[in-house]
PDB file of N, CA and C in Angstrom:
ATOM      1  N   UNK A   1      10.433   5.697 -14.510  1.00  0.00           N
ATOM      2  CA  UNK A   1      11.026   4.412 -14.796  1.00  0.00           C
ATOM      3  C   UNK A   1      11.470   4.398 -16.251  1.00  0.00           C
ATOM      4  N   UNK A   2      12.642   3.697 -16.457  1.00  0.00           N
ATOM      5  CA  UNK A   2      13.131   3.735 -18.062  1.00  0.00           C
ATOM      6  C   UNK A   2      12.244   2.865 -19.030  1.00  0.00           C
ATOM      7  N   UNK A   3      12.175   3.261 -20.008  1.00  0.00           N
ATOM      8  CA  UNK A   3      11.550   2.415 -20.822  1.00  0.00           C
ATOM      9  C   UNK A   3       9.917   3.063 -20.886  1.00  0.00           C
ATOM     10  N   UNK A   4       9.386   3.313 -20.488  1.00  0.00           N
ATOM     11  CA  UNK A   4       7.842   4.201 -20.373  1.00  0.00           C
ATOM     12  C   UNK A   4       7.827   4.893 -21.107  1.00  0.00           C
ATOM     13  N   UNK A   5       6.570   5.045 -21.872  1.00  0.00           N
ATOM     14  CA  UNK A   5       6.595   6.292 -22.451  1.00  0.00           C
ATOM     15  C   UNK A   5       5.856   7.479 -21.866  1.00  0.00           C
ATOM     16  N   UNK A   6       6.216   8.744 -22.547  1.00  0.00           N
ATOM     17  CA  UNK A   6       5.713   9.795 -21.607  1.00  0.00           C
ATOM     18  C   UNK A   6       3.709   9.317 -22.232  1.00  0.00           C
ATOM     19  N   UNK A   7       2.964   9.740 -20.982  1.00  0.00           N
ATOM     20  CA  UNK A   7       1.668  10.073 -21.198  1.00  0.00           C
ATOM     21  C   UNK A   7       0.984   9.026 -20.051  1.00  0.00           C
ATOM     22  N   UNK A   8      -0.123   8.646 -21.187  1.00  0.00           N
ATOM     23  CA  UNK A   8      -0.902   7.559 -19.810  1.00  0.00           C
ATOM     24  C   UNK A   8      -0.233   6.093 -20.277  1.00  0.00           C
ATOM     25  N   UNK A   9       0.529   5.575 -18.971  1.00  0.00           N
ATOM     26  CA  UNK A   9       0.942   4.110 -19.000  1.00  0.00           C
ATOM     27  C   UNK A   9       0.770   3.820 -17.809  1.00  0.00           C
ATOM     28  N   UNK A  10      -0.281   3.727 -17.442  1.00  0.00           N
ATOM     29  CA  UNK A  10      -0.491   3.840 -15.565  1.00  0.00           C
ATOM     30  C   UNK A  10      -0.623   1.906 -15.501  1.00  0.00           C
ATOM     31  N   UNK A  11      -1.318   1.036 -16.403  1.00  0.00           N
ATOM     32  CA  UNK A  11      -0.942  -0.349 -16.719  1.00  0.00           C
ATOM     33  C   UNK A  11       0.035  -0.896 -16.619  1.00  0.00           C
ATOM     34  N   UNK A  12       0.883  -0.297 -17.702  1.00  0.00           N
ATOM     35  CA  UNK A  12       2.240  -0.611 -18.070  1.00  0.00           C
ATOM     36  C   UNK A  12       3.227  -0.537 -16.672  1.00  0.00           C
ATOM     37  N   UNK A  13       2.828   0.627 -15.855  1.00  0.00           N
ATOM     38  CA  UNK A  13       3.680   0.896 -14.542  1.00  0.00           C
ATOM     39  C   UNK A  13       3.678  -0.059 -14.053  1.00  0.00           C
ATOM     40  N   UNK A  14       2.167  -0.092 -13.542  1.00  0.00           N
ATOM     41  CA  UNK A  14       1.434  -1.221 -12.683  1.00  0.00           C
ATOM     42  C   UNK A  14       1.832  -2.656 -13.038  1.00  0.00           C
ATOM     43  N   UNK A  15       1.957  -3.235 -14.145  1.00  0.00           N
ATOM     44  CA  UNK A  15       2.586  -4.470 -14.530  1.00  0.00           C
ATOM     45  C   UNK A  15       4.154  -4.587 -14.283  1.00  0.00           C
ATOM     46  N   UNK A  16       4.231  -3.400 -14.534  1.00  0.00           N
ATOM     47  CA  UNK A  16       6.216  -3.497 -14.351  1.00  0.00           C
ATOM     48  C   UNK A  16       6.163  -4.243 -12.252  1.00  0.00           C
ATOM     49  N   UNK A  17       5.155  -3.632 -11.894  1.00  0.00           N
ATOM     50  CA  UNK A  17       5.720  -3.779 -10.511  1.00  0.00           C
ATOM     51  C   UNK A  17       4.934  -5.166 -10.118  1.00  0.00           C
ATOM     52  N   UNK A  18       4.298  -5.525 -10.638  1.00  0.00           N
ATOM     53  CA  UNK A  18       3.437  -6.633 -10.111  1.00  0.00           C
ATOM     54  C   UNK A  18       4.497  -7.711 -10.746  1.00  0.00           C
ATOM     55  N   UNK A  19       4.914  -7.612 -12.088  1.00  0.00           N
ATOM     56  CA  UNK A  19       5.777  -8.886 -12.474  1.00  0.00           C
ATOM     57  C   UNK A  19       7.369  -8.948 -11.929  1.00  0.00           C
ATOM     58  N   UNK A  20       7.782  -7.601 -11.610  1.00  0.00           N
ATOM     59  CA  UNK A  20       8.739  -7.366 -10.323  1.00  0.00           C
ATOM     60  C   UNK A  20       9.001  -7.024  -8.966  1.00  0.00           C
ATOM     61  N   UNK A  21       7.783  -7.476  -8.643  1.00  0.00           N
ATOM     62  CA  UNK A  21       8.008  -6.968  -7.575  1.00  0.00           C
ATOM     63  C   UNK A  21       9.442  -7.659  -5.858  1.00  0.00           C
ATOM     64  N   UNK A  22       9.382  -8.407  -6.135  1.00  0.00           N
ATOM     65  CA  UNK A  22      10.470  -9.538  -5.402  1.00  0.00           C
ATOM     66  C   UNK A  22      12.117  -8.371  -5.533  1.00  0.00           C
ATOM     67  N   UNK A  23      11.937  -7.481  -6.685  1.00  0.00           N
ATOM     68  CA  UNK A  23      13.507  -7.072  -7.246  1.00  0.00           C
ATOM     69  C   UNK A  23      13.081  -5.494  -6.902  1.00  0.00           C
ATOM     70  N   UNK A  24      11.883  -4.575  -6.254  1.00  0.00           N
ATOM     71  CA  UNK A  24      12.086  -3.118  -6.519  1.00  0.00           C
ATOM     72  C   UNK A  24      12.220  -2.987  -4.740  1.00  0.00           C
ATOM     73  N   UNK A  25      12.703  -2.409  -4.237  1.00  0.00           N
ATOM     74  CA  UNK A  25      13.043  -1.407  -3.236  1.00  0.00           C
ATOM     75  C   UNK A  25      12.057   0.066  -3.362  1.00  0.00           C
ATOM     76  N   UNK A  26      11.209   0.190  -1.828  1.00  0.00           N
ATOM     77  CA  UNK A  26      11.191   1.548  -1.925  1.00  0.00           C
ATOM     78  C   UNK A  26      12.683   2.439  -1.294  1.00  0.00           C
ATOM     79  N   UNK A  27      12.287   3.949  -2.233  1.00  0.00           N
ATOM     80  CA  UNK A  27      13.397   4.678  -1.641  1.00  0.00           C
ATOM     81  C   UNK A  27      13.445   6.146  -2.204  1.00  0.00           C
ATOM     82  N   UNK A  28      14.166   7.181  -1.905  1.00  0.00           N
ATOM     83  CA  UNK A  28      13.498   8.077  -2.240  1.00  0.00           C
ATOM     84  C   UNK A  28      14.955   9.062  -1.837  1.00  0.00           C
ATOM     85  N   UNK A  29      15.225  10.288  -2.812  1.00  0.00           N
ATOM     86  CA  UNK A  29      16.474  11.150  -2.312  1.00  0.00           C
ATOM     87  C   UNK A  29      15.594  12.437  -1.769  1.00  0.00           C
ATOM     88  N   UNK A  30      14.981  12.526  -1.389  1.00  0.00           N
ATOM     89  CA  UNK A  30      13.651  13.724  -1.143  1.00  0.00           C
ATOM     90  C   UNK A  30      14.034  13.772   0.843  1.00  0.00           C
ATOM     91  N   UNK A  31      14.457  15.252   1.708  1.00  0.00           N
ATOM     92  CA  UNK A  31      14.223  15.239   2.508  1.00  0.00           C
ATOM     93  C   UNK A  31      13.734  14.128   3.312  1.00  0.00           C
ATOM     94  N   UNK A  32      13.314  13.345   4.115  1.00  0.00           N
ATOM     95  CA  UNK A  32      12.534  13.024   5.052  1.00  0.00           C
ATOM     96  C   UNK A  32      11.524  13.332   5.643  1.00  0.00           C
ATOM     97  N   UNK A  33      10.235  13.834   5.241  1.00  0.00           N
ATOM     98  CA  UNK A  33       9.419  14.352   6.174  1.00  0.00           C
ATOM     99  C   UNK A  33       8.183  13.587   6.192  1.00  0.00           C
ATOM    100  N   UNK A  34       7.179  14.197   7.048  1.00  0.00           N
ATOM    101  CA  UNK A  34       5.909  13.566   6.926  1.00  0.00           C
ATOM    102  C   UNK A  34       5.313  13.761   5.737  1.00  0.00           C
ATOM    103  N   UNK A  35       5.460  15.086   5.360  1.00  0.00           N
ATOM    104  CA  UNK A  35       4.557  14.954   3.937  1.00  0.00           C
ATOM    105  C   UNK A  35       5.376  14.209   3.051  1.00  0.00           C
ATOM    106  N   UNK A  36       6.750  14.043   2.916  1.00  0.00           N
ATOM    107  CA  UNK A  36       7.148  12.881   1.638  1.00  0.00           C
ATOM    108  C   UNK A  36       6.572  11.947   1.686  1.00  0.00           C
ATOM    109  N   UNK A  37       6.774  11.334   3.223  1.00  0.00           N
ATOM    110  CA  UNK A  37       5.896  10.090   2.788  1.00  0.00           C
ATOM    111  C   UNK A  37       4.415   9.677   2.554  1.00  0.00           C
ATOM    112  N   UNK A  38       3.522  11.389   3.003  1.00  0.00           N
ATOM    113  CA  UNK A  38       2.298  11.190   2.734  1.00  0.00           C
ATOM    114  C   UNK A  38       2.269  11.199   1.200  1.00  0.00           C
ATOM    115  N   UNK A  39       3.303  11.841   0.938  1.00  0.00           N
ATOM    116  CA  UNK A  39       3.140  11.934  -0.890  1.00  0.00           C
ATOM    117  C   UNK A  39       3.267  10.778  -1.536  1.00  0.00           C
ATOM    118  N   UNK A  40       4.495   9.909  -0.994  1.00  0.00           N
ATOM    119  CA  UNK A  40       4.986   8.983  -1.681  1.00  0.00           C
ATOM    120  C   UNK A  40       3.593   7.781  -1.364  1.00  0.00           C
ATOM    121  N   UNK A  41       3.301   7.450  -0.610  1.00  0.00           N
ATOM    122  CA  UNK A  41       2.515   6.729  -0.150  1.00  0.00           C
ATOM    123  C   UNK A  41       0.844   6.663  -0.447  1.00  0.00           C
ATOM    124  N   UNK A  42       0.257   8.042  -0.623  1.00  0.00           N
ATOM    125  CA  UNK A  42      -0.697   8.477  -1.039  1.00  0.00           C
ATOM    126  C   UNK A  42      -0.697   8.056  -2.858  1.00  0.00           C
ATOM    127  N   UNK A  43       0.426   7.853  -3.864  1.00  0.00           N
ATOM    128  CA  UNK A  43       0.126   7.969  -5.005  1.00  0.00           C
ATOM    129  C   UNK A  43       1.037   6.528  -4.925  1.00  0.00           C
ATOM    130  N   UNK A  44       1.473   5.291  -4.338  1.00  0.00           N
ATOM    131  CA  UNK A  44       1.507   4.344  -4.568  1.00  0.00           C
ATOM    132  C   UNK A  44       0.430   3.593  -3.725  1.00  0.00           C
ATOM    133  N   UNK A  45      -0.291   3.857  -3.099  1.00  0.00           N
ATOM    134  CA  UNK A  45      -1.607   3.385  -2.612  1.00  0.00           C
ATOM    135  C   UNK A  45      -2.798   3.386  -2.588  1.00  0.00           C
ATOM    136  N   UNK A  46      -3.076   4.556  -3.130  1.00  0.00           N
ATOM    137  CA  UNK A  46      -4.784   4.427  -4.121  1.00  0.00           C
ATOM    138  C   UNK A  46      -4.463   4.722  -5.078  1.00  0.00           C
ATOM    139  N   UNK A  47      -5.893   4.911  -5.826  1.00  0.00           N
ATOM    140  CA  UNK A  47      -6.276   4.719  -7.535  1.00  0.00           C
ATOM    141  C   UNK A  47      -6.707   6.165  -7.515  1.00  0.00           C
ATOM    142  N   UNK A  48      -6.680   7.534  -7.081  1.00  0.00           N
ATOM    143  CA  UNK A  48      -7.125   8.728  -7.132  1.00  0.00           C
ATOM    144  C   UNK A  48      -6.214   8.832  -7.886  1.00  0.00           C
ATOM    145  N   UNK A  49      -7.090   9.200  -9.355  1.00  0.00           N
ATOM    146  CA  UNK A  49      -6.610   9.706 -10.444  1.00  0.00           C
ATOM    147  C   UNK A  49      -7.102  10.879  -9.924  1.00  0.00           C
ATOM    148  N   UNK A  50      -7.729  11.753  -9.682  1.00  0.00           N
ATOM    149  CA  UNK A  50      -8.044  13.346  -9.836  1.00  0.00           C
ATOM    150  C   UNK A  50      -7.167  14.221  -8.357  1.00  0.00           C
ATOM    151  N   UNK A  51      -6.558  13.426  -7.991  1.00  0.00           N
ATOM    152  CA  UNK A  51      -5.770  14.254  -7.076  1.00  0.00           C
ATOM    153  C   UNK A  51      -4.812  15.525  -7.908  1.00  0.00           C
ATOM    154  N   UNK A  52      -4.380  16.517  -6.980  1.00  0.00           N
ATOM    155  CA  UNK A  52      -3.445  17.216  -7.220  1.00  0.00           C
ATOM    156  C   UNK A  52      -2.496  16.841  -7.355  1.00  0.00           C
ATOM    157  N   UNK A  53      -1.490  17.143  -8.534  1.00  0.00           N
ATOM    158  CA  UNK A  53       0.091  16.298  -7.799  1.00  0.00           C
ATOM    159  C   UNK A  53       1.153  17.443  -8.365  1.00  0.00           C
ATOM    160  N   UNK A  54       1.806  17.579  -6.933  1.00  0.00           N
ATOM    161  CA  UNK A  54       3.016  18.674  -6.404  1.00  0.00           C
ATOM    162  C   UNK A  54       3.927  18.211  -7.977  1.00  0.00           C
ATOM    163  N   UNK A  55       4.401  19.775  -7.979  1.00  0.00           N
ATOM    164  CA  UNK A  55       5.172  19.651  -9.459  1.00  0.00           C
ATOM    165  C   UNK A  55       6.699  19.271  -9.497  1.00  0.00           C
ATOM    166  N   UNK A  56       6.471  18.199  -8.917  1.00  0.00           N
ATOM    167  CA  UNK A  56       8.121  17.522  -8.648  1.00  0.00           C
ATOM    168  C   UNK A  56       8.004  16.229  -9.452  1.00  0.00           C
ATOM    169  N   UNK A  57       9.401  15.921 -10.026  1.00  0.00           N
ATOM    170  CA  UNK A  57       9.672  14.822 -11.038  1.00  0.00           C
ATOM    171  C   UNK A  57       9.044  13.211  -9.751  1.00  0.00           C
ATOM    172  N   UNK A  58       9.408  13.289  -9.412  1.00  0.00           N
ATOM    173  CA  UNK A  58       9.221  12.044  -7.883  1.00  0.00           C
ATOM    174  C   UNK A  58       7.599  12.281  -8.128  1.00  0.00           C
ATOM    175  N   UNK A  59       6.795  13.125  -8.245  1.00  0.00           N
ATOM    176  CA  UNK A  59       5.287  12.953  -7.550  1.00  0.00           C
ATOM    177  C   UNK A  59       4.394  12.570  -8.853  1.00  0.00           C
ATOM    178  N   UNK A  60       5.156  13.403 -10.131  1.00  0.00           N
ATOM    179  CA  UNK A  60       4.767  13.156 -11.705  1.00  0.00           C
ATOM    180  C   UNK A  60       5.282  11.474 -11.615  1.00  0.00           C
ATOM    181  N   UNK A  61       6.491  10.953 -11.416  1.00  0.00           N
ATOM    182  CA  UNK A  61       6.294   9.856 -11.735  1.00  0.00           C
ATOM    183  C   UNK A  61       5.704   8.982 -11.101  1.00  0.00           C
ATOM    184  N   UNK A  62       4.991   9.193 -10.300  1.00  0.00           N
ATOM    185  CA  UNK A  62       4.635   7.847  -9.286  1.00  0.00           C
ATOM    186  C   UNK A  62       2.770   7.934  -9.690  1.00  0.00           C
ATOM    187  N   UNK A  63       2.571   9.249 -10.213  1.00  0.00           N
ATOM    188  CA  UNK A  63       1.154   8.890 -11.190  1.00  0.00           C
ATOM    189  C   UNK A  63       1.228   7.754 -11.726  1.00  0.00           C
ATOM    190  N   UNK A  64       1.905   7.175 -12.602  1.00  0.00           N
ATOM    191  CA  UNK A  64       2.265   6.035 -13.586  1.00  0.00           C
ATOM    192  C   UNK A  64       2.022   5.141 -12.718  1.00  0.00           C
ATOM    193  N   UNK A  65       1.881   4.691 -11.579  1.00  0.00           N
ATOM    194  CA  UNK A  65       1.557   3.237 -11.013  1.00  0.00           C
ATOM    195  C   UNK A  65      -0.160   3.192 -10.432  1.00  0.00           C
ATOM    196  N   UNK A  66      -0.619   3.969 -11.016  1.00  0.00           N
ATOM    197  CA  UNK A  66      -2.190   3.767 -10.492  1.00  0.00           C
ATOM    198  C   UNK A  66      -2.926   2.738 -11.691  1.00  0.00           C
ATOM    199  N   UNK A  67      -3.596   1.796 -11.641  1.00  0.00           N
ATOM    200  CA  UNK A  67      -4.554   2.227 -10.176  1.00  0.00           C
ATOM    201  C   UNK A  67      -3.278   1.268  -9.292  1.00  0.00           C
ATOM    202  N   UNK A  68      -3.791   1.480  -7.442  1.00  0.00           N
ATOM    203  CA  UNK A  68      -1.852   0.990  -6.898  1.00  0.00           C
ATOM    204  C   UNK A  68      -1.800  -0.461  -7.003  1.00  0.00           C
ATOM    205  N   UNK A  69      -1.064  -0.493  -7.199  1.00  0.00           N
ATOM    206  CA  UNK A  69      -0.153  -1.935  -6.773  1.00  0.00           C
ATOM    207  C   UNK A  69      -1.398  -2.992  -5.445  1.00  0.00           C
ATOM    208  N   UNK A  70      -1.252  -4.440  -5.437  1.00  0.00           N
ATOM    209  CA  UNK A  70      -2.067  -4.748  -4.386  1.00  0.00           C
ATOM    210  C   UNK A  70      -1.186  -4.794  -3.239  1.00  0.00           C
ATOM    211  N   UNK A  71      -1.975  -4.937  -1.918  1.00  0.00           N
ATOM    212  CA  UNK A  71      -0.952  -4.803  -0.618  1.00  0.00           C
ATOM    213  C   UNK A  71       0.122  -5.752  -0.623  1.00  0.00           C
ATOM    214  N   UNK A  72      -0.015  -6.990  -0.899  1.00  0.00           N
ATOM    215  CA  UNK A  72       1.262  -7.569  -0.683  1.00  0.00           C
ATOM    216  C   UNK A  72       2.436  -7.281  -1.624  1.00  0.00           C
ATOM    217  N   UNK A  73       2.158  -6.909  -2.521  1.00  0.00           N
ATOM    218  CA  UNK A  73       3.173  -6.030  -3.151  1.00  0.00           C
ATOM    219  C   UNK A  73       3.921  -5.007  -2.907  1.00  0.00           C
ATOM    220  N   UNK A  74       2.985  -3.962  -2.520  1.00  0.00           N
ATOM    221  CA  UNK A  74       3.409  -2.969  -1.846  1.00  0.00           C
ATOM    222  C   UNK A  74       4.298  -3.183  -0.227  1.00  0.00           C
ATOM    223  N   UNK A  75       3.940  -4.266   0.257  1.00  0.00           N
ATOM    224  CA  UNK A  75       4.459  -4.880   1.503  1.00  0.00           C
ATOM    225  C   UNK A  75       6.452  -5.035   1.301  1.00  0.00           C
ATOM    226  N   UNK A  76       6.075  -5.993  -0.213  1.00  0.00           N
ATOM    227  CA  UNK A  76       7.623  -6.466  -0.395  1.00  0.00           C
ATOM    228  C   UNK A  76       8.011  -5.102  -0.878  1.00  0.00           C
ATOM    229  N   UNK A  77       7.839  -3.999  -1.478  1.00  0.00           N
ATOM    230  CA  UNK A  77       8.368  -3.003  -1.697  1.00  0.00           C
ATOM    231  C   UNK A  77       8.969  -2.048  -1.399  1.00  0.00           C
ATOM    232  N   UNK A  78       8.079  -1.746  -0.336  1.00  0.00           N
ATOM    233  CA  UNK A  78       8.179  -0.855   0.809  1.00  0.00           C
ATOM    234  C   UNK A  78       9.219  -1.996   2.014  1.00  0.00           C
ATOM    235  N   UNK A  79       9.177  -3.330   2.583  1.00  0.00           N
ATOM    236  CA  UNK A  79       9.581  -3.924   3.769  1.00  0.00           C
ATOM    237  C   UNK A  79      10.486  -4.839   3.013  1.00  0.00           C
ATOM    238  N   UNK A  80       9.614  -6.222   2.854  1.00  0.00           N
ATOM    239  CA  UNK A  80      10.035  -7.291   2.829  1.00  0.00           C
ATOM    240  C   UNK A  80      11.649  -7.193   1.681  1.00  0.00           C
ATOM    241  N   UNK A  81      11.445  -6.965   0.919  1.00  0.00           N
ATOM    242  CA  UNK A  81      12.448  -6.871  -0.539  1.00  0.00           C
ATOM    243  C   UNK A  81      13.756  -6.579   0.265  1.00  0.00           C
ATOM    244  N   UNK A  82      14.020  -5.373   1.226  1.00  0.00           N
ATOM    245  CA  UNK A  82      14.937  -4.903   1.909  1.00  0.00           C
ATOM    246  C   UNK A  82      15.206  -5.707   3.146  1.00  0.00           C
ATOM    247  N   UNK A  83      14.394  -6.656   3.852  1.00  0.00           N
ATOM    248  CA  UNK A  83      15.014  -6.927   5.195  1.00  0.00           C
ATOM    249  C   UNK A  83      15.799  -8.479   4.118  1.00  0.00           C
ATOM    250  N   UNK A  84      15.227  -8.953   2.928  1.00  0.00           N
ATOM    251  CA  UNK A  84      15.656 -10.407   2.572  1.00  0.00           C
ATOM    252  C   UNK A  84      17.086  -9.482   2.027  1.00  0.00           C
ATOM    253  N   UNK A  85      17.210  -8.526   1.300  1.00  0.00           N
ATOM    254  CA  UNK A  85      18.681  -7.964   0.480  1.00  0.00           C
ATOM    255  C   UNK A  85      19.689  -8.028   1.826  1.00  0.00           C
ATOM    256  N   UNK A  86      19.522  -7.392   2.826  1.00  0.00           N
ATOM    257  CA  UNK A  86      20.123  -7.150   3.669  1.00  0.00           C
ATOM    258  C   UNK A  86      20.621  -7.850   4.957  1.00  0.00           C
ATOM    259  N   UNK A  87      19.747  -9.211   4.296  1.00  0.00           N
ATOM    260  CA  UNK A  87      19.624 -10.161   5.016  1.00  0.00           C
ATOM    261  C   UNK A  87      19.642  -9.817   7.274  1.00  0.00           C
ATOM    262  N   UNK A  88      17.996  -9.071   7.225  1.00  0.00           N
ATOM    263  CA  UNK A  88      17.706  -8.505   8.142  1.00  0.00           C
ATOM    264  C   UNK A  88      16.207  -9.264   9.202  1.00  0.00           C
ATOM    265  N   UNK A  89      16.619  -9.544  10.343  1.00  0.00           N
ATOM    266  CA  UNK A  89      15.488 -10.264  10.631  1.00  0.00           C
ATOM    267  C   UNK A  89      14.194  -9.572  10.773  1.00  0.00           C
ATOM    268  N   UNK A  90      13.110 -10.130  10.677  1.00  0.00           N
ATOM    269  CA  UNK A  90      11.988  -9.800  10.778  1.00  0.00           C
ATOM    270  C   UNK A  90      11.380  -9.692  12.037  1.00  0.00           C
TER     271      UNK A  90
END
């Protein structure tokens, strides 16, 4: 995310998305597979700081949002944010 600095801002992430969350979209230019989204999903949904993380720019940055986001956040992020843009029924 712009504006971060490199190192530990795992707060700073975490606030960016909690005070925006209504405005972020999930989304991702990465293949499609099961493991993307176990990846993507695994490091925006728990607080495992001591995990491994695959040496891709996408998996380094999504460290920065621990500990995760709470569920309804993650809800509009991942769902809700996109069916209201797209004006898509539920």
């Amino acid at each position: 995310m712009p504006g971060l600095p490199n190192g530990p801002s795992t707060y700073t992430a975490r606030d960016f998305f909690l005070k925006h969350a209504d405005r972020i979209l999930f989304g991702t230019d990465l293949v499609p597979t099961i493991e993307m989204y176990r990846l993507h999903f695994r490091f925006l949904e728990t607080a495992d700081e001591y995990s491994s993380i695959p040496p891709s720019i996408a998996a380094r940055s999504l460290e920065h949002l621990r500990p995760a986001p709470p569920d309804d956040v993650l809800r509009k992020i991942y769902r809700e944010n996109a069916l209201r843009l797209f004006a898509l029924r539920r």
